[in-house]
C-alpha atoms as a PDB file:
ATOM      1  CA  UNK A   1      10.224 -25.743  18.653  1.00  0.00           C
ATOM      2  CA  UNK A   2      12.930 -26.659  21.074  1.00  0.00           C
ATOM      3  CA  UNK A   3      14.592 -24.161  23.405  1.00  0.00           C
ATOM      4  CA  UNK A   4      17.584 -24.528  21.991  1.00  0.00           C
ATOM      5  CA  UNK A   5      16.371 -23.330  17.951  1.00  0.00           C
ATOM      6  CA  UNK A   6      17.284 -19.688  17.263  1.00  0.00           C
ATOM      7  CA  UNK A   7      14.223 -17.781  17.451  1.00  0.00           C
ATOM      8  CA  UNK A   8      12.426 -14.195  17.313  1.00  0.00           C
ATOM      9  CA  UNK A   9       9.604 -16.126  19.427  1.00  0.00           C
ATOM     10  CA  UNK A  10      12.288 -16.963  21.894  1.00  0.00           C
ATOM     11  CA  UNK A  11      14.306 -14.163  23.191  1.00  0.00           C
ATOM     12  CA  UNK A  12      17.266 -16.276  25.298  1.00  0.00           C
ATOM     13  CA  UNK A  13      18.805 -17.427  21.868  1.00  0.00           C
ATOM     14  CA  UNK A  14      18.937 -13.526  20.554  1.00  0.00           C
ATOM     15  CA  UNK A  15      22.012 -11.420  21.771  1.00  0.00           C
ATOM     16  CA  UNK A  16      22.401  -7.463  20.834  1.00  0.00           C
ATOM     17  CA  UNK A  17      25.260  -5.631  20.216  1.00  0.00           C
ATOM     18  CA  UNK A  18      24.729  -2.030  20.886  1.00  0.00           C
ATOM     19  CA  UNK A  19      28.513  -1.191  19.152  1.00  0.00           C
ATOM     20  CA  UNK A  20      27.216  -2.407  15.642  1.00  0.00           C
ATOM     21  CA  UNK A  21      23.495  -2.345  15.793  1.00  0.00           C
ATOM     22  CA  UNK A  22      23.578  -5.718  15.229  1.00  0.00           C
ATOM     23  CA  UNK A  23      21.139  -8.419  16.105  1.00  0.00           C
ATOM     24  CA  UNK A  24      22.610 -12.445  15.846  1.00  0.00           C
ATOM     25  CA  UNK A  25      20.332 -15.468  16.515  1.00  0.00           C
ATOM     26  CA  UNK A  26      22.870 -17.697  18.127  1.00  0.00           C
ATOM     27  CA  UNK A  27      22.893 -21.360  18.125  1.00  0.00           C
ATOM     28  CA  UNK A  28      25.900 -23.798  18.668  1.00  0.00           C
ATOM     29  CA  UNK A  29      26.001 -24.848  14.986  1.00  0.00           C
ATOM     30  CA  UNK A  30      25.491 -21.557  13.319  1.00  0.00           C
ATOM     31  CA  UNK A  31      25.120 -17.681  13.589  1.00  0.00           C
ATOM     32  CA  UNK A  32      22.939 -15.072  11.647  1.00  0.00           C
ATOM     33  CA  UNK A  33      23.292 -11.636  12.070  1.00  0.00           C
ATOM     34  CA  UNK A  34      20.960  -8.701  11.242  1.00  0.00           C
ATOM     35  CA  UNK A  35      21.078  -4.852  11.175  1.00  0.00           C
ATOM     36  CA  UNK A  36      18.586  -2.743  12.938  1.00  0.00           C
ATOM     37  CA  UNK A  37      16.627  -2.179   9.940  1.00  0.00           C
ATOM     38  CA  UNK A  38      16.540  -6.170   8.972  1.00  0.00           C
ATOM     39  CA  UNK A  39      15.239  -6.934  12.489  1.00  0.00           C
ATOM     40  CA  UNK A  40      12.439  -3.636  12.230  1.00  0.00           C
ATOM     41  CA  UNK A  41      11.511  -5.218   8.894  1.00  0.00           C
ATOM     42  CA  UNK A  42      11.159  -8.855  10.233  1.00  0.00           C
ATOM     43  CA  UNK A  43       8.855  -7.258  13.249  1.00  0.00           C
ATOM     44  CA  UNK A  44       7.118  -5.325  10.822  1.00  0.00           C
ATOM     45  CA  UNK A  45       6.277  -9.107   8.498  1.00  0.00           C
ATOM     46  CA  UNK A  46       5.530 -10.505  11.797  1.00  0.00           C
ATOM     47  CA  UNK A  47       2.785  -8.082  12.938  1.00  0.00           C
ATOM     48  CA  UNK A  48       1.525  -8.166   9.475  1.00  0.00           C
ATOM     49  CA  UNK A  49       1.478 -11.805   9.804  1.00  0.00           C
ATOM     50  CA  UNK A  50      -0.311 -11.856  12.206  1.00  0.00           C
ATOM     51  CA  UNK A  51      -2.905  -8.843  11.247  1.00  0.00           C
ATOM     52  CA  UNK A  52      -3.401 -11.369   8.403  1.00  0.00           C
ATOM     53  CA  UNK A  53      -4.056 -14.169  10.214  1.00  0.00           C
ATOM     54  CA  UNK A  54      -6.708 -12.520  12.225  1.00  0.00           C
ATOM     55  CA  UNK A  55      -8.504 -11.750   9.122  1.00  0.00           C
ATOM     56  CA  UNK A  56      -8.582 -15.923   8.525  1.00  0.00           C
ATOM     57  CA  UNK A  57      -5.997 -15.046   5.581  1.00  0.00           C
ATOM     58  CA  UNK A  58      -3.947 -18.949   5.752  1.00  0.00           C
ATOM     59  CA  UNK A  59      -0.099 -17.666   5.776  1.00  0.00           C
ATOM     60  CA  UNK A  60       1.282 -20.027   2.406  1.00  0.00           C
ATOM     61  CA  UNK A  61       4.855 -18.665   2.780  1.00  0.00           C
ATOM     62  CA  UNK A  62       7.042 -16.210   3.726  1.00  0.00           C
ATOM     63  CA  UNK A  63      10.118 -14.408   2.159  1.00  0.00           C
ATOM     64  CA  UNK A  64       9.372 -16.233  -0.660  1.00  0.00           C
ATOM     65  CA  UNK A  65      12.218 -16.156  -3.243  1.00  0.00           C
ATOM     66  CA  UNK A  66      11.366 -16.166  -7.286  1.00  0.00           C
ATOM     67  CA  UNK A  67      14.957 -15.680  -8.816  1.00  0.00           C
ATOM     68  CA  UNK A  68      16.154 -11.848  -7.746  1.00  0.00           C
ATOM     69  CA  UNK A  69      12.655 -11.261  -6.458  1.00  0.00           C
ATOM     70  CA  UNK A  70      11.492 -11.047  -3.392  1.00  0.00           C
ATOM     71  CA  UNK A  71       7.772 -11.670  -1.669  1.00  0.00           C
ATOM     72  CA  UNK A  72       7.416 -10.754   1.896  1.00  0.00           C
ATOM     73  CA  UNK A  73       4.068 -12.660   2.408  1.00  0.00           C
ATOM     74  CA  UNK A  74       2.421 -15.142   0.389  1.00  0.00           C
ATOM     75  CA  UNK A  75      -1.285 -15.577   1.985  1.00  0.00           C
ATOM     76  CA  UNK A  76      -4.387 -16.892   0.716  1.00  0.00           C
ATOM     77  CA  UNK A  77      -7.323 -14.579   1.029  1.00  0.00           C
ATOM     78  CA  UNK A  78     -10.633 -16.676   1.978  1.00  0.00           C
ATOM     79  CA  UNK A  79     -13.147 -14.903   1.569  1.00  0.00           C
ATOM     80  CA  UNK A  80     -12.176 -13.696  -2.168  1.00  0.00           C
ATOM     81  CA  UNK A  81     -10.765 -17.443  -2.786  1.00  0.00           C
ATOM     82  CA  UNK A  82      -7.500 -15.534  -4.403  1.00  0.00           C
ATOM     83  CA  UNK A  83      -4.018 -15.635  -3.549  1.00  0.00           C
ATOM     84  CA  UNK A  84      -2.678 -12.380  -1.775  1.00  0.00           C
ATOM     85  CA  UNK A  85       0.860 -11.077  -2.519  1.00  0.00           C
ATOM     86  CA  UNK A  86       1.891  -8.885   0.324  1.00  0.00           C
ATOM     87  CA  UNK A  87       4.917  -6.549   0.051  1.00  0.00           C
ATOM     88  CA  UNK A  88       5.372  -4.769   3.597  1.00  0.00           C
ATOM     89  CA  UNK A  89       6.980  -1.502   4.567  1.00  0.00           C
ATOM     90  CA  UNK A  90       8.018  -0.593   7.740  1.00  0.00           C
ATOM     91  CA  UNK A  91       8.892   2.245  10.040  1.00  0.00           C
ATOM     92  CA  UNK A  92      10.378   1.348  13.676  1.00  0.00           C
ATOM     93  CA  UNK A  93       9.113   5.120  14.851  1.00  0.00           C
ATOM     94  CA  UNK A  94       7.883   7.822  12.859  1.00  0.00           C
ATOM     95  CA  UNK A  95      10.359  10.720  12.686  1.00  0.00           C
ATOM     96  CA  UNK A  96       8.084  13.655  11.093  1.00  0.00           C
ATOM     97  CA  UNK A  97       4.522  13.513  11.537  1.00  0.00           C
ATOM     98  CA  UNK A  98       3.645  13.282   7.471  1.00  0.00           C
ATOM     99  CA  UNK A  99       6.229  10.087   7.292  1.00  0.00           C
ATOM    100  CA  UNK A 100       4.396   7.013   6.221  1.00  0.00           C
ATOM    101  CA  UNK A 101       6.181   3.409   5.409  1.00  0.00           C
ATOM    102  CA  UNK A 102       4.449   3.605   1.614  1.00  0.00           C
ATOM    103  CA  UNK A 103       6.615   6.090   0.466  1.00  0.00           C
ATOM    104  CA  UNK A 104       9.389   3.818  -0.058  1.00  0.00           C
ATOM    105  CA  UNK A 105       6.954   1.560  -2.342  1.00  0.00           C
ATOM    106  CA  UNK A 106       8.833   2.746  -5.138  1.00  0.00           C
ATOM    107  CA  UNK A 107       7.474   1.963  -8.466  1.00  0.00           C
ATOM    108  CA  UNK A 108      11.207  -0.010  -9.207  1.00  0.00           C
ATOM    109  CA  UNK A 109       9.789  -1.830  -5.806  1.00  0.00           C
ATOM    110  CA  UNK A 110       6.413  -2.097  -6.836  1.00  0.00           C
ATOM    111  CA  UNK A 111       7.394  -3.756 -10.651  1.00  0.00           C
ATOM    112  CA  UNK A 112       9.803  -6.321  -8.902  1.00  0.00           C
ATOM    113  CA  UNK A 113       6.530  -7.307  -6.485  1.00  0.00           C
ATOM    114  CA  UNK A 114       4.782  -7.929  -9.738  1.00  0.00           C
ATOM    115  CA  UNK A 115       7.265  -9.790 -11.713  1.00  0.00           C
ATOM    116  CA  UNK A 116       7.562 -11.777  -8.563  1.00  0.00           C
ATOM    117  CA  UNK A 117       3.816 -12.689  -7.979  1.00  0.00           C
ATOM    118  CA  UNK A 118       3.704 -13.294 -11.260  1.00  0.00           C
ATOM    119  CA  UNK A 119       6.815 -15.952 -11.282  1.00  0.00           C
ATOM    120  CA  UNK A 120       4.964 -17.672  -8.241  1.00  0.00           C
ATOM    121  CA  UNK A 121       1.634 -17.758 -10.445  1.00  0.00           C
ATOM    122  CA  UNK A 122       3.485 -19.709 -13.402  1.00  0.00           C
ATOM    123  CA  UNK A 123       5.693 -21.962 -11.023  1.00  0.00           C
ATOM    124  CA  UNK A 124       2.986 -22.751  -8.915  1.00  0.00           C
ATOM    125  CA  UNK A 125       0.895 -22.993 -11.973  1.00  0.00           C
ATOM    126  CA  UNK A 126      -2.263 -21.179 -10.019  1.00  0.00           C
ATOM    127  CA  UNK A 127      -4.731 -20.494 -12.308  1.00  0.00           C
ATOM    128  CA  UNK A 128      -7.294 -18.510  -9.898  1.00  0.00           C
ATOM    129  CA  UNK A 129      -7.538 -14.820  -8.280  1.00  0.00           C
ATOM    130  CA  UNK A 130      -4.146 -13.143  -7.180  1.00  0.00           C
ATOM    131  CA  UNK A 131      -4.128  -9.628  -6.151  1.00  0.00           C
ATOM    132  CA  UNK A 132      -0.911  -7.399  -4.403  1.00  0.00           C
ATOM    133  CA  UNK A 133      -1.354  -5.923  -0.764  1.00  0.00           C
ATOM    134  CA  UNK A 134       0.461  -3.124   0.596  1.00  0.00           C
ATOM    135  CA  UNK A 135       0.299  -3.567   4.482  1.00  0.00           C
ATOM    136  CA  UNK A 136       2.308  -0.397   6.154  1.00  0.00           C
ATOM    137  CA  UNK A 137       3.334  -0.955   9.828  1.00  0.00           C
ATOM    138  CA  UNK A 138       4.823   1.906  12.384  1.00  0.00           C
ATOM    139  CA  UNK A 139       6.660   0.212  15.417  1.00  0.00           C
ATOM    140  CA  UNK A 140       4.977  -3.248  15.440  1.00  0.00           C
ATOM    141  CA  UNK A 141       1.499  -1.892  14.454  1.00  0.00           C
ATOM    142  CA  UNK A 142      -0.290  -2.292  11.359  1.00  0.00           C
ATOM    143  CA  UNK A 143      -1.134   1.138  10.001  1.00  0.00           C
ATOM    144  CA  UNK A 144      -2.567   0.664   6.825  1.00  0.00           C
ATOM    145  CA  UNK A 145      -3.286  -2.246   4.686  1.00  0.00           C
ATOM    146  CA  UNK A 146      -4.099  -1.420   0.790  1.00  0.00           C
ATOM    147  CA  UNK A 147      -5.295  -3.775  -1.016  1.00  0.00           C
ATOM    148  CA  UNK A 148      -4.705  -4.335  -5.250  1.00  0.00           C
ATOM    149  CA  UNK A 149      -2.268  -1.488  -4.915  1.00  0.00           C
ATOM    150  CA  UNK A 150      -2.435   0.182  -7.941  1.00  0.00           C
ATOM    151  CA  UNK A 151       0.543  -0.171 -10.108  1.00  0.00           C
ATOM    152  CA  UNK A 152       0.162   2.726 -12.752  1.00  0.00           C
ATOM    153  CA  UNK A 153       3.135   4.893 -12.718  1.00  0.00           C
END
């Protein structure tokens, strides 16, 4: 990657702005901007990324979008020769000691993780193993990682 592409891994093309909360990737030809929250989340994918990774999971895609669905991580999961679906939830700092990122795995959250895994099964026309993972991270730290969350309600 050039110095000049808008990157988390490259800190000189990210500007704050304490006044809004706001980060923006800058680049001459363009400008994104997230909110606090957006840029916790995206550290929270990364680290999970990367906890991934160091389990020899191969990262297939991220964000993947199926319609109005969402997937953070698409992985595949060697050892179990299945494809992983990984929604994560993140905290930037716990606030009260019993807080945990997987209470806001909401069951609304946890049917739209299903319905998409299950659109990237048909379009993708994967006939093998798939399972969903929780991973919950605090700060940049994975926490937890839960895996075939259970999806009775």
């Amino acid at each position: 990657m050039d110095k000049c592409t808008p990157s988390w891994d490259n800190p000189s093309t990210m500007n704050y702005e304490p006044s809004t909360g706001h980060w923006f990737m800058v680049d001459s030809s363009w400008l994104v901007m997230m909110t606090a929250s957006q840029t916790t989340g995206q550290r929270g994918e990364d680290a999970a990324a990367a906890y991934l990774r160091s389990l020899g999971y191969a990262i297939r895609e991220r964000n993947a979008r199926l319609g109005h669905d969402e997937v953070d991580i698409v992985a595949f999961d060697p050892g179990e020769r299945a494809v992983v679906f990984v929604e994560v939830k993140t905290l930037g700092r716990r606030r009260e000691p019993d807080q945990h990122p997987s209470a806001s795995f909401s069951g609304i959250k946890k049917r739209r993780t299903l319905r998409a895994a299950r659109k990237w099964v048909s379009e993708h026309e994967y006939g093998k193993g798939y399972r969903v993972d929780l991973i919950c991270v605090i700060g940049q730290q994975v926490v937890e990682h839960l895996r075939e969350v259970n999806f009775s309600y």
